[in-house]
PDB file of N, CA and C in Angstrom:
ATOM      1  N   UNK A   1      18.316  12.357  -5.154  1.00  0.00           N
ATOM      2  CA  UNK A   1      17.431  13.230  -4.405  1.00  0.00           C
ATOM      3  C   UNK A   1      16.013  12.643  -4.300  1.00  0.00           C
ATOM      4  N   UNK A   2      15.536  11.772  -5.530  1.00  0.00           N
ATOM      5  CA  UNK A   2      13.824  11.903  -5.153  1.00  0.00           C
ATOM      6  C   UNK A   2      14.222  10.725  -4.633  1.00  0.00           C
ATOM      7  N   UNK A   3      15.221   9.956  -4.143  1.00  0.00           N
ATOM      8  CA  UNK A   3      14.794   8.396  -3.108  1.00  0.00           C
ATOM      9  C   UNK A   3      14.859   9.081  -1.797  1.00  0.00           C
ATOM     10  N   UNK A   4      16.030  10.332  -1.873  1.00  0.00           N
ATOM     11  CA  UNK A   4      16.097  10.205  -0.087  1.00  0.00           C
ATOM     12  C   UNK A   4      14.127  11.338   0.036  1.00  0.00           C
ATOM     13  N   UNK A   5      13.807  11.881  -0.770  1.00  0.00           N
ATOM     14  CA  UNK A   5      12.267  12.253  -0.187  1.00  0.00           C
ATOM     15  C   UNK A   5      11.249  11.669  -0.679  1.00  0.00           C
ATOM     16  N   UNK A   6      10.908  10.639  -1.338  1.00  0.00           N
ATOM     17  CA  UNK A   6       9.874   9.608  -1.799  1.00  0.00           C
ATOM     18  C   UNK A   6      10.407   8.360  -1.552  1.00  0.00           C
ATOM     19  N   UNK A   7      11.482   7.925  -2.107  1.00  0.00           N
ATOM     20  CA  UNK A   7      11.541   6.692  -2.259  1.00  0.00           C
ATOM     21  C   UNK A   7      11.971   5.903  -0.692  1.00  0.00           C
ATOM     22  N   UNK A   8      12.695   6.480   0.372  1.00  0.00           N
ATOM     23  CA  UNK A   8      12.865   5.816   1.378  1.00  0.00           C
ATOM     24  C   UNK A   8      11.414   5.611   1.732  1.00  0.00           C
ATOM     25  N   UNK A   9      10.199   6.506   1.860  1.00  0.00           N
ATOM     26  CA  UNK A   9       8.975   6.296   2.525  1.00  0.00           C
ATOM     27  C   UNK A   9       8.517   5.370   1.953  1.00  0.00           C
ATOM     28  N   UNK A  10       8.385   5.038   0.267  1.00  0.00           N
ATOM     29  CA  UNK A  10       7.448   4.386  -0.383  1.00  0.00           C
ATOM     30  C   UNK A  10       8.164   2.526   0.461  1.00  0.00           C
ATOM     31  N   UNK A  11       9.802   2.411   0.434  1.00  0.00           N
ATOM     32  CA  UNK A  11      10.191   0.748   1.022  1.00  0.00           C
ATOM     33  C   UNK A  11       9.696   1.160   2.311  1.00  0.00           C
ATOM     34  N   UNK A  12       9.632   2.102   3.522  1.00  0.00           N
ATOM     35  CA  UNK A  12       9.335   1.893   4.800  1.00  0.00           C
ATOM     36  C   UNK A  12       7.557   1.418   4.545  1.00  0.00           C
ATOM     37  N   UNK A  13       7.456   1.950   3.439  1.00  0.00           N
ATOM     38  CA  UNK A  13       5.621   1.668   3.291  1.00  0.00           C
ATOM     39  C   UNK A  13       5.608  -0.112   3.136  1.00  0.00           C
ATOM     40  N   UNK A  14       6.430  -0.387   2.161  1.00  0.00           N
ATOM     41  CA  UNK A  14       6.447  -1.810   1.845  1.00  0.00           C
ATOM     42  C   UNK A  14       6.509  -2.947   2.805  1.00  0.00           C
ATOM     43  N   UNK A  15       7.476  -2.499   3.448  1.00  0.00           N
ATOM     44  CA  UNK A  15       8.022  -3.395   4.561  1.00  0.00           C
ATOM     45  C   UNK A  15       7.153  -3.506   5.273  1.00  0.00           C
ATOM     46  N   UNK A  16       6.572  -2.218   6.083  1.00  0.00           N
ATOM     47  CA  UNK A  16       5.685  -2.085   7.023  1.00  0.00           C
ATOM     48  C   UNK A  16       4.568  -3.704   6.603  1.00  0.00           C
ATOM     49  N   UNK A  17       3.832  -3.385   5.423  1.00  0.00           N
ATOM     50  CA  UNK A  17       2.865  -4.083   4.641  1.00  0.00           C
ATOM     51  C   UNK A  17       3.260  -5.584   4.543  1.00  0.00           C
ATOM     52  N   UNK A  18       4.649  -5.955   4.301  1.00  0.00           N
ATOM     53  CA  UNK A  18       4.916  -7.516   4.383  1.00  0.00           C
ATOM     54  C   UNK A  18       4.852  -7.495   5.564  1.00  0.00           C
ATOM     55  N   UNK A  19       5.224  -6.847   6.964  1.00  0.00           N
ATOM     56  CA  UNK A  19       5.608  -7.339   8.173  1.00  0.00           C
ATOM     57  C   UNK A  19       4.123  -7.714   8.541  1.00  0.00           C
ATOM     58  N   UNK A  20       3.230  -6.946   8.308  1.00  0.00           N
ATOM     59  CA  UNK A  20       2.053  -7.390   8.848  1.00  0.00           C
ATOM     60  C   UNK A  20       0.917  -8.398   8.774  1.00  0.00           C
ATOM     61  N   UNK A  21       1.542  -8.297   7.076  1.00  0.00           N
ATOM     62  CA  UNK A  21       0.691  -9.444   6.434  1.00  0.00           C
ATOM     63  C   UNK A  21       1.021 -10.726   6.962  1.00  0.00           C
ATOM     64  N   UNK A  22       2.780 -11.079   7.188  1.00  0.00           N
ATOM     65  CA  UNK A  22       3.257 -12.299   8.549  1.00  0.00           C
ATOM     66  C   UNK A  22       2.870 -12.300   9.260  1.00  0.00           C
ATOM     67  N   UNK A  23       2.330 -11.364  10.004  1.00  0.00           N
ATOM     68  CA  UNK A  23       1.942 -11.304  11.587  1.00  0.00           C
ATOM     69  C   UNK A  23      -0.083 -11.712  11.432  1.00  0.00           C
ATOM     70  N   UNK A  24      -0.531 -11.986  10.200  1.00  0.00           N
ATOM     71  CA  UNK A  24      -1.856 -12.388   9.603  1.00  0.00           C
ATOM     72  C   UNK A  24      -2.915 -11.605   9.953  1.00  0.00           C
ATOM     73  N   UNK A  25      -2.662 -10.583   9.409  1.00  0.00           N
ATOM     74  CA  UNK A  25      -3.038  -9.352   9.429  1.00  0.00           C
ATOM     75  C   UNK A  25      -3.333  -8.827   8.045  1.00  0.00           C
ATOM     76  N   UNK A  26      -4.664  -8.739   7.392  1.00  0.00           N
ATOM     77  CA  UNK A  26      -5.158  -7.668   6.361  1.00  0.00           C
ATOM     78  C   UNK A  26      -4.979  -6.809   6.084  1.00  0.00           C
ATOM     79  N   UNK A  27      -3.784  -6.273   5.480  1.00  0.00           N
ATOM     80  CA  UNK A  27      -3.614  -5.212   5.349  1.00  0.00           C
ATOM     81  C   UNK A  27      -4.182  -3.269   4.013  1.00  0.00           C
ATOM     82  N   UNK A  28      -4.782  -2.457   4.352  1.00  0.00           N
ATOM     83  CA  UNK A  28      -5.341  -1.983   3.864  1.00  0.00           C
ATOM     84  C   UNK A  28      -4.408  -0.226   3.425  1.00  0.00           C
ATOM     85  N   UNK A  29      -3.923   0.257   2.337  1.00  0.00           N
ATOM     86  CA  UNK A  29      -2.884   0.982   2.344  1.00  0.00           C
ATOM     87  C   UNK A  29      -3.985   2.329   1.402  1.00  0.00           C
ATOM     88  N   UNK A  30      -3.349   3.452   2.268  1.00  0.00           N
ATOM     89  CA  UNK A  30      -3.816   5.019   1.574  1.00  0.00           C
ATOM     90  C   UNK A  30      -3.278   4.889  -0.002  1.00  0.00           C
ATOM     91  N   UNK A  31      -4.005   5.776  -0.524  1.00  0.00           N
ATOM     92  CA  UNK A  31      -4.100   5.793  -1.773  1.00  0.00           C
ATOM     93  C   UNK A  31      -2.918   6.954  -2.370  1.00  0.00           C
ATOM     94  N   UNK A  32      -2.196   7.291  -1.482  1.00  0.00           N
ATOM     95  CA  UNK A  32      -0.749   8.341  -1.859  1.00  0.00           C
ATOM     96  C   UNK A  32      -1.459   9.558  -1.799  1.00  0.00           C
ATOM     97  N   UNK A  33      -1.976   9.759  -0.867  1.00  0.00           N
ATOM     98  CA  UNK A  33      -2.653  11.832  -0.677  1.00  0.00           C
ATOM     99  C   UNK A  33      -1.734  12.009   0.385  1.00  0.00           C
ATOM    100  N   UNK A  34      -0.794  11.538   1.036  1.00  0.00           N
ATOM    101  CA  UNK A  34      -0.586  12.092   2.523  1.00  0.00           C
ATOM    102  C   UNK A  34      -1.755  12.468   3.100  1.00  0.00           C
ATOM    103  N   UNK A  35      -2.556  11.656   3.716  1.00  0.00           N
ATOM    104  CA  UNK A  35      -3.736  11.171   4.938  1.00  0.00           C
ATOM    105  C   UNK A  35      -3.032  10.932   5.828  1.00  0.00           C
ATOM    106  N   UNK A  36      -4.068  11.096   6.943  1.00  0.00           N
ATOM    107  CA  UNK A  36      -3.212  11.264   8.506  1.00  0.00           C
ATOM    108  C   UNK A  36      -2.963   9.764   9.066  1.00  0.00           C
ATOM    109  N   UNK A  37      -3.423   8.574   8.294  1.00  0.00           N
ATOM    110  CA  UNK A  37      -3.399   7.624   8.399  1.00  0.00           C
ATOM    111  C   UNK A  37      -2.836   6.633   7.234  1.00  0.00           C
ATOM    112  N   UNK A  38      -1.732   6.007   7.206  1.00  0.00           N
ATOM    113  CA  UNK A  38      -0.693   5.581   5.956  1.00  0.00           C
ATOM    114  C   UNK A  38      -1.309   4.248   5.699  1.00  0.00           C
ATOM    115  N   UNK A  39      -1.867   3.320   6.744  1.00  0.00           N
ATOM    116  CA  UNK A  39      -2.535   1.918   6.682  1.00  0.00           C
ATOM    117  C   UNK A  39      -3.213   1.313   7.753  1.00  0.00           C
ATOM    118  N   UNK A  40      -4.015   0.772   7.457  1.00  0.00           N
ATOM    119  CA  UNK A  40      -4.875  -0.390   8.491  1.00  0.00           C
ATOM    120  C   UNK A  40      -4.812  -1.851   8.504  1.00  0.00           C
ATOM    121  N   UNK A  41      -4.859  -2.275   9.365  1.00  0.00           N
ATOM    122  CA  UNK A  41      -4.281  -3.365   9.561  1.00  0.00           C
ATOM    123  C   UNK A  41      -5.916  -4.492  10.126  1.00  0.00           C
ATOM    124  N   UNK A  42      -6.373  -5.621   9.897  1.00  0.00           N
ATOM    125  CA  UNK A  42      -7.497  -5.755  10.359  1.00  0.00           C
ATOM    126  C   UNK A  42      -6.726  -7.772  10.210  1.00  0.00           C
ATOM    127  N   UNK A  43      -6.943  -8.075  12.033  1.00  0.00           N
ATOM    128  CA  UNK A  43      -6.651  -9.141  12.078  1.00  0.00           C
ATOM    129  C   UNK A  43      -8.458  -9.652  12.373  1.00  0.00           C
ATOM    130  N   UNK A  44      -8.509 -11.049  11.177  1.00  0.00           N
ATOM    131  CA  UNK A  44     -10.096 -11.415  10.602  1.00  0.00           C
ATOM    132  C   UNK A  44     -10.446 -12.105  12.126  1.00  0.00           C
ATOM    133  N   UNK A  45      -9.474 -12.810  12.309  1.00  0.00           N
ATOM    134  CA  UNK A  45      -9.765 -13.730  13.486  1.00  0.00           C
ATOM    135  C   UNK A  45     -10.372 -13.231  14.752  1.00  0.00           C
ATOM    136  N   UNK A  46      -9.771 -11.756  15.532  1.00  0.00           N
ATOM    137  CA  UNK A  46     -10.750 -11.315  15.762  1.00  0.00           C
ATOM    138  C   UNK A  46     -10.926 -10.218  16.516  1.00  0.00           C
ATOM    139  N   UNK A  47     -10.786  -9.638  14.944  1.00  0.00           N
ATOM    140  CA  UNK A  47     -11.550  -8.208  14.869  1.00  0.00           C
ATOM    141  C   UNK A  47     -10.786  -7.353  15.379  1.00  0.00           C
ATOM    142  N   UNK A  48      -9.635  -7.724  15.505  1.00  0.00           N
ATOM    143  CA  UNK A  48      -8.465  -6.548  15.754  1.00  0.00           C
ATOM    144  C   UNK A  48      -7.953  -5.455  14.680  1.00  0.00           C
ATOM    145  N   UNK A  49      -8.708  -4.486  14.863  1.00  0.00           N
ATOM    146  CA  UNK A  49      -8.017  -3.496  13.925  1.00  0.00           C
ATOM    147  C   UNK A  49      -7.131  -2.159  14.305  1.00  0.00           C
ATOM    148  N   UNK A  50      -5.453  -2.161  13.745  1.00  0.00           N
ATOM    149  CA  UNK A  50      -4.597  -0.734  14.279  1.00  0.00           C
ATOM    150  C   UNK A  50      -4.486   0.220  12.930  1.00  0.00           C
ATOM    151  N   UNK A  51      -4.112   1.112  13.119  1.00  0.00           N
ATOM    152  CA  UNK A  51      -4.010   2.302  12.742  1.00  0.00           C
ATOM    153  C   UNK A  51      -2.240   2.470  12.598  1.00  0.00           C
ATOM    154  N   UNK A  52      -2.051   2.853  10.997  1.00  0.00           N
ATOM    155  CA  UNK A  52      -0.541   2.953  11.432  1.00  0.00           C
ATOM    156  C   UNK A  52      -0.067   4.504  10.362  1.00  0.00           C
ATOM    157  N   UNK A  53       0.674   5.503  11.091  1.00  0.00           N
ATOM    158  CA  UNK A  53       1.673   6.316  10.715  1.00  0.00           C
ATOM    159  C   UNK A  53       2.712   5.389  10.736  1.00  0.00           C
ATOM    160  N   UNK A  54       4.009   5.775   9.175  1.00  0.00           N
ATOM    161  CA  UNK A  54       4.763   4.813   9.019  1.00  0.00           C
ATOM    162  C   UNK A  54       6.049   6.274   8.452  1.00  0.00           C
ATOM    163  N   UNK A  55       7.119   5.313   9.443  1.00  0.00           N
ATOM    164  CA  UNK A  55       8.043   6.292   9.655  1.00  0.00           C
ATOM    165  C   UNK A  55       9.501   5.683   8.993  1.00  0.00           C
ATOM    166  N   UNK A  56      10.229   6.695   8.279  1.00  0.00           N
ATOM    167  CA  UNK A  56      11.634   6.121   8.340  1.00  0.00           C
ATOM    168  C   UNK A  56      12.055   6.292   9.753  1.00  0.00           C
ATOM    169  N   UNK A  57      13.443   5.108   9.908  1.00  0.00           N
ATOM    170  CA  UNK A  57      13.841   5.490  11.161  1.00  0.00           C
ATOM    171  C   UNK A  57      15.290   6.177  11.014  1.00  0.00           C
ATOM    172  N   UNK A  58      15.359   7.449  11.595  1.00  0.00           N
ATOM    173  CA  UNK A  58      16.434   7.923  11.474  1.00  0.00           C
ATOM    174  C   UNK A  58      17.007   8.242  13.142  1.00  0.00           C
ATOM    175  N   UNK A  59      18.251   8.336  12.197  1.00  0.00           N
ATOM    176  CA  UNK A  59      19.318   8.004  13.520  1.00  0.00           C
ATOM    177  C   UNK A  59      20.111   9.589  13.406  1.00  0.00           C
ATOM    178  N   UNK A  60      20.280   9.887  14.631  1.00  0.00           N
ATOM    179  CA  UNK A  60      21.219  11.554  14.824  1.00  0.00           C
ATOM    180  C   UNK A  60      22.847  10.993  14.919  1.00  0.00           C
ATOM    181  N   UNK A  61      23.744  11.495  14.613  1.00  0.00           N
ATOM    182  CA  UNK A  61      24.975  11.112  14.310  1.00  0.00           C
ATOM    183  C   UNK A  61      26.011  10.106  15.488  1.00  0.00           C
ATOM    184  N   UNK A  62      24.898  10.614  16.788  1.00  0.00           N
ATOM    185  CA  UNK A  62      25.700   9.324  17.388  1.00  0.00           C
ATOM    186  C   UNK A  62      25.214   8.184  17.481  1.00  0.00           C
ATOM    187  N   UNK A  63      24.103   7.652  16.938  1.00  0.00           N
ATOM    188  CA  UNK A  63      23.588   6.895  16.179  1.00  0.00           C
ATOM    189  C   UNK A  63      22.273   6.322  17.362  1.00  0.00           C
ATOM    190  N   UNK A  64      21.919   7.339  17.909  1.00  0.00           N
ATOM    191  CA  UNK A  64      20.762   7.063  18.699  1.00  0.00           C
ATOM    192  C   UNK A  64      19.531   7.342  17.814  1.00  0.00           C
ATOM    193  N   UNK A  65      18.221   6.594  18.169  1.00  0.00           N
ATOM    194  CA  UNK A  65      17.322   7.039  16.892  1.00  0.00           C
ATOM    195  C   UNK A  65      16.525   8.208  17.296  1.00  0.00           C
ATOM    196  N   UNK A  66      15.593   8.538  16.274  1.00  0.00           N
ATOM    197  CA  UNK A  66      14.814  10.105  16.433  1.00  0.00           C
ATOM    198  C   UNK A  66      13.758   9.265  16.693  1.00  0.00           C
ATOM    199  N   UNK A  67      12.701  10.207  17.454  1.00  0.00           N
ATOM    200  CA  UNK A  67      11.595   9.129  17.866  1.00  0.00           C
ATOM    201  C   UNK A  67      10.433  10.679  17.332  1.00  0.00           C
ATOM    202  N   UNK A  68       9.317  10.624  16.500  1.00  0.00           N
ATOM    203  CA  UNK A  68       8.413  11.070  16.124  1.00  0.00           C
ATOM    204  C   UNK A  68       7.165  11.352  17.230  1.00  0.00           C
ATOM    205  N   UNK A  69       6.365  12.240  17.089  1.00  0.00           N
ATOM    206  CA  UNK A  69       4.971  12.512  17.726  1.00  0.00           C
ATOM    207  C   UNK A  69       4.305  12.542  16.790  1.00  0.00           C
ATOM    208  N   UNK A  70       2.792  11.985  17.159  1.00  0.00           N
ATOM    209  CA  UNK A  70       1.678  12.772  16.196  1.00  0.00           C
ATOM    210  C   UNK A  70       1.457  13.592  15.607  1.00  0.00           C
ATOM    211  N   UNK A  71       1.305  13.884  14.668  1.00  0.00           N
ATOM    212  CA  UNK A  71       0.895  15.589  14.081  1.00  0.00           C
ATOM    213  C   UNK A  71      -0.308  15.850  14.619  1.00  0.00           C
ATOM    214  N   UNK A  72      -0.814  17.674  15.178  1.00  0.00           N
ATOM    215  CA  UNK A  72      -2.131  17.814  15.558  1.00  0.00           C
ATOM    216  C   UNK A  72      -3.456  17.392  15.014  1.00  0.00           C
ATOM    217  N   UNK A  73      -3.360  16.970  13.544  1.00  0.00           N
ATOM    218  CA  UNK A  73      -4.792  16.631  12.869  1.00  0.00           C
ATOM    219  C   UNK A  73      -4.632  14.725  13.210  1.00  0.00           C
ATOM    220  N   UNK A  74      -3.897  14.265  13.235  1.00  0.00           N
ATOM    221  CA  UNK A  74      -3.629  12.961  13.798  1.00  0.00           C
ATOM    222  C   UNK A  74      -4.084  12.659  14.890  1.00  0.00           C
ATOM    223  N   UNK A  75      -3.892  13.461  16.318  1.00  0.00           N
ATOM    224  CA  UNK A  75      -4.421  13.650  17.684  1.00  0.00           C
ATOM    225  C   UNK A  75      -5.936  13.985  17.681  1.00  0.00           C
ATOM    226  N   UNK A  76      -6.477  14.993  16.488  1.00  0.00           N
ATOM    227  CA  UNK A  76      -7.885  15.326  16.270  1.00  0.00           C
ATOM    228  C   UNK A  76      -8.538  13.942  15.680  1.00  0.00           C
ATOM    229  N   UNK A  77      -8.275  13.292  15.099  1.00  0.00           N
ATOM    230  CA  UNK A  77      -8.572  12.444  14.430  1.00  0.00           C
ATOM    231  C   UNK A  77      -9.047  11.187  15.310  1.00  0.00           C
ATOM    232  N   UNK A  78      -7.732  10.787  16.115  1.00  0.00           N
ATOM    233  CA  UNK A  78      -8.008   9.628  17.232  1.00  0.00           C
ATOM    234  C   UNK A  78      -9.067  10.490  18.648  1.00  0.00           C
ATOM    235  N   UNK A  79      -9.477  11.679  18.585  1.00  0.00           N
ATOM    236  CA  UNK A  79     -10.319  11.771  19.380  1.00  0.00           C
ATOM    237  C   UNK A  79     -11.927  12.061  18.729  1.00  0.00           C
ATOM    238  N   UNK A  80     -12.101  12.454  17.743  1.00  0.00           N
ATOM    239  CA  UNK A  80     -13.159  11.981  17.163  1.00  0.00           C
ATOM    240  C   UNK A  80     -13.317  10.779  16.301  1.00  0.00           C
ATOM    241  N   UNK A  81     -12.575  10.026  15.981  1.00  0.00           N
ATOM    242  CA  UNK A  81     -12.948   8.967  15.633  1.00  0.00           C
ATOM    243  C   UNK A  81     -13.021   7.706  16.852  1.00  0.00           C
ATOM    244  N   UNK A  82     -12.574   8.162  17.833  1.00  0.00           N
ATOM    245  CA  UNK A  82     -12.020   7.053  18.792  1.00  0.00           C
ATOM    246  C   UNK A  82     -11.404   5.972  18.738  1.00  0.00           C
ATOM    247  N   UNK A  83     -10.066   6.581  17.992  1.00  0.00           N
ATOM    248  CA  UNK A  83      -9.442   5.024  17.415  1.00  0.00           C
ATOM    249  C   UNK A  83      -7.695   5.984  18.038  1.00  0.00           C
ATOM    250  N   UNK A  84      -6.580   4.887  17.631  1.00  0.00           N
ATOM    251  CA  UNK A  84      -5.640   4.865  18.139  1.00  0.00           C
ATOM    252  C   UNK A  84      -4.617   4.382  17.159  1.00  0.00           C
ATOM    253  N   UNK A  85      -3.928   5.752  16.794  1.00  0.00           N
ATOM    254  CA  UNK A  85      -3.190   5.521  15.601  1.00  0.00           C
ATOM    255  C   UNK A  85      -1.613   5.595  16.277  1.00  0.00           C
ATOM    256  N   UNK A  86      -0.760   4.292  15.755  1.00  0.00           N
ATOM    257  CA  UNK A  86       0.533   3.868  16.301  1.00  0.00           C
ATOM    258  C   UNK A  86       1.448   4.439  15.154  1.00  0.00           C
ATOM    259  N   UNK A  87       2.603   4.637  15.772  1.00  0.00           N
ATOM    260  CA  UNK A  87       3.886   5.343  14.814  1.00  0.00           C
ATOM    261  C   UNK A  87       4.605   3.999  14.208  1.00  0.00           C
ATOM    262  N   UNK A  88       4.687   3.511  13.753  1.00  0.00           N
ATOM    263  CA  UNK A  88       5.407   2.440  12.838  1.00  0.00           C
ATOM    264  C   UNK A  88       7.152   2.876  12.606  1.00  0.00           C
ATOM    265  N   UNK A  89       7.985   2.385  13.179  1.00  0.00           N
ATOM    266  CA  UNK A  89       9.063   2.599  12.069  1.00  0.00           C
ATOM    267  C   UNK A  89       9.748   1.888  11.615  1.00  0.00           C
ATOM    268  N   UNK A  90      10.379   2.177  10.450  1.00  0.00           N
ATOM    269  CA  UNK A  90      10.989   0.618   9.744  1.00  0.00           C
ATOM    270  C   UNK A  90      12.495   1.498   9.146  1.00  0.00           C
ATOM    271  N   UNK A  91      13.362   0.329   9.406  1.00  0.00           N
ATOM    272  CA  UNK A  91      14.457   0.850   9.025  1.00  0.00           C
ATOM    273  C   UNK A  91      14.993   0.435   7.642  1.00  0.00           C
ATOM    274  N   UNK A  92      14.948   1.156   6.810  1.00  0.00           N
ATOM    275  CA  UNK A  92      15.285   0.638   5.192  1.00  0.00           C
ATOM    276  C   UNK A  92      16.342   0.340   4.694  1.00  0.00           C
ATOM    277  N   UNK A  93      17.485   0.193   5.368  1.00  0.00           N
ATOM    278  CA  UNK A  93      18.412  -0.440   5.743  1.00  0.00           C
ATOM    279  C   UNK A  93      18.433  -1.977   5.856  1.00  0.00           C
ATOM    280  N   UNK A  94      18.005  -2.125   7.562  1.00  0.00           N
ATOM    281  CA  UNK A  94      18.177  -2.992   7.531  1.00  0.00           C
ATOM    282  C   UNK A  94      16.667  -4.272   7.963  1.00  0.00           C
ATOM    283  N   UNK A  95      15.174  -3.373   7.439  1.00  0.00           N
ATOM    284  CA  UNK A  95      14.238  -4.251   7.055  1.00  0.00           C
ATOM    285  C   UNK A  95      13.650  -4.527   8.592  1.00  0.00           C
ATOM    286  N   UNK A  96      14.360  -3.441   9.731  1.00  0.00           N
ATOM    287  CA  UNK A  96      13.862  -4.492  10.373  1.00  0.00           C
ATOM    288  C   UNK A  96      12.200  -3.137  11.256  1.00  0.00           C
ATOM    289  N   UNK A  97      11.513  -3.405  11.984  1.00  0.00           N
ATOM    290  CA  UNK A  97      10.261  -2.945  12.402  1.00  0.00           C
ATOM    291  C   UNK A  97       9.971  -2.449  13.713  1.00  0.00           C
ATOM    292  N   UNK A  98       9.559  -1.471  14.319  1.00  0.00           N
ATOM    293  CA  UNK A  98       9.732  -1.443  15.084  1.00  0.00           C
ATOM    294  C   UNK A  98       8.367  -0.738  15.560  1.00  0.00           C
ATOM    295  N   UNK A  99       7.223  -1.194  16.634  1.00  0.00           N
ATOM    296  CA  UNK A  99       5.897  -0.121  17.058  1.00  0.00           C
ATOM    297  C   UNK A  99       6.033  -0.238  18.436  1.00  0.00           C
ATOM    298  N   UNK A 100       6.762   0.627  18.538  1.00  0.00           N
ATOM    299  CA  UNK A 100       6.664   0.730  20.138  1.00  0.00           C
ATOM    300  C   UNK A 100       4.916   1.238  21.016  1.00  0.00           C
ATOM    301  N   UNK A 101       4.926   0.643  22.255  1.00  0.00           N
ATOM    302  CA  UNK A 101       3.630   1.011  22.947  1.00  0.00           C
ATOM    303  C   UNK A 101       3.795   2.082  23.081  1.00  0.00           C
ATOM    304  N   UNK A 102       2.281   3.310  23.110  1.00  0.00           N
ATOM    305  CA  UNK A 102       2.303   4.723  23.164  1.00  0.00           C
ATOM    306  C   UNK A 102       2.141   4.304  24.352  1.00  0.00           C
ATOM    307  N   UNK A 103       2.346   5.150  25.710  1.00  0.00           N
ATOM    308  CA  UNK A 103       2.323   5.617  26.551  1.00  0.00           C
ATOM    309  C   UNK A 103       0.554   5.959  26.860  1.00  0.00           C
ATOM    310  N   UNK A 104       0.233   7.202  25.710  1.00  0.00           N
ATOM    311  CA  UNK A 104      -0.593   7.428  25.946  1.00  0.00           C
ATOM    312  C   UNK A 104      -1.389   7.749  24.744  1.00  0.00           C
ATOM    313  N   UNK A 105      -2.414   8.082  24.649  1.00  0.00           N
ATOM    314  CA  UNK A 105      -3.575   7.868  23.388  1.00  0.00           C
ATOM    315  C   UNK A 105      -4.377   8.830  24.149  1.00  0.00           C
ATOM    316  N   UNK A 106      -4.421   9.746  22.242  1.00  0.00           N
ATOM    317  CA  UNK A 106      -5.483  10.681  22.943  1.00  0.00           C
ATOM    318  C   UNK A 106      -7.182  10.459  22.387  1.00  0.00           C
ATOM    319  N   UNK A 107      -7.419   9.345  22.371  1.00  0.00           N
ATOM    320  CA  UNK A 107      -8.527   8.614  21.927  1.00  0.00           C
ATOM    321  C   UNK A 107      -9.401   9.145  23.172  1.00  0.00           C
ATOM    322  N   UNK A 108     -10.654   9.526  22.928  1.00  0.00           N
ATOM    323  CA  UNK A 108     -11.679   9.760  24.781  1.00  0.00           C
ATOM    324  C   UNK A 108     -11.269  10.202  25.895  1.00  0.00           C
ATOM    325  N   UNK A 109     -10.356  11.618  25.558  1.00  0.00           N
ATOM    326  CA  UNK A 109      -9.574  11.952  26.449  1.00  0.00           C
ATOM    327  C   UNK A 109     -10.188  12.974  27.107  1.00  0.00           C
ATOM    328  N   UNK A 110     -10.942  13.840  27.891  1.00  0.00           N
ATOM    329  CA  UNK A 110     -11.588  14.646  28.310  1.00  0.00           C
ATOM    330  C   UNK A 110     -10.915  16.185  27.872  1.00  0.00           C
ATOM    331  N   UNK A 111      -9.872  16.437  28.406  1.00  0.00           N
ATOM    332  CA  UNK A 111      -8.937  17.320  28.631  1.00  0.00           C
ATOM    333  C   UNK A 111      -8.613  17.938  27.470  1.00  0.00           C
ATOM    334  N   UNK A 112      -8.187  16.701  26.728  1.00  0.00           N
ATOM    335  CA  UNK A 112      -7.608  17.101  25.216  1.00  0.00           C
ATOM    336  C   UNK A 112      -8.844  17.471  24.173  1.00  0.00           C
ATOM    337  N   UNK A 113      -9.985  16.834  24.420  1.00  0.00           N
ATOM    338  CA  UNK A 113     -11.368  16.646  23.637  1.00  0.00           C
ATOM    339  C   UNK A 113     -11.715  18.187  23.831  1.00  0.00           C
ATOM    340  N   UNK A 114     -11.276  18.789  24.894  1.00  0.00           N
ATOM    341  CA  UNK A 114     -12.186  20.613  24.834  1.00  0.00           C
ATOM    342  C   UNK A 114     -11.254  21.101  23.857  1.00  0.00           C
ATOM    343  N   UNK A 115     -10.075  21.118  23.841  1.00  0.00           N
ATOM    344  CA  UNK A 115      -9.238  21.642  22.590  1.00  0.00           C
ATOM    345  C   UNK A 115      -9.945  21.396  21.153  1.00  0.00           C
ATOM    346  N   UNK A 116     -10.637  20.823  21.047  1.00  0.00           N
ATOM    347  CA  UNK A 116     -11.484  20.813  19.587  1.00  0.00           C
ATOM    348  C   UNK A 116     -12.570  20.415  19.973  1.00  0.00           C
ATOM    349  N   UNK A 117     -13.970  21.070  20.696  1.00  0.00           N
ATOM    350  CA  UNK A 117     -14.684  21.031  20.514  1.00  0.00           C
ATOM    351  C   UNK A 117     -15.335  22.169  19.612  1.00  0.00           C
TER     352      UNK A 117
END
């Protein structure tokens, strides 16, 4: 019981963290509070820094995967901070990574920005 609710997150955390550090990338990891933000990533060369929620990837029984949204303080977050936090998922299985492009980012968004002013 405590791997399938801690311990799968803590290897999707791991993995995430080697994959990036290959890709030569600094990697910077939350301190275990559940923060709306799991790690940062800061490439030195130049000055690229992402934002990552880090996900198991789960699959529904016909073995298509589940695909995650932001949580609302996540969406609040990338519009006052003006940054752009990506869903990460890693499959603990089989190691492998996956950040798909958002579509859309609610980073400086007008529309969405009156919802929390």
């Amino acid at each position: 019981m405590a791997y399938e609710q801690n311990g799968r997150g803590e290897i999707a955390s791991k993995i995430l963290h080697c994959h990036l550090i290959k890709e030569g990338y600094q990697v910077f990891v939350e301190d275990g509070s559940q923060g709306p933000i799991d790690m940062v990533a800061v490439d030195l060369e130049n000055g690229t820094v992402r934002y990552f929620d880090v996900k198991c990837q789960s699959r529904r029984k016909d073995g298509s995967t589940i695909n995650r949204t932001l949580k609302e303080r996540q969406r609040a977050l990338e519009i006052r901070g003006g940054i752009a936090i990506e869903l990460a998922y890693v499959d603990t299985e089989t190691y492998e990574v996956r950040i798909p492009k958002r579509r859309k980012t609610y980073a400086n968004q007008e529309e969405y920005m009156k919802k929390f002013a």
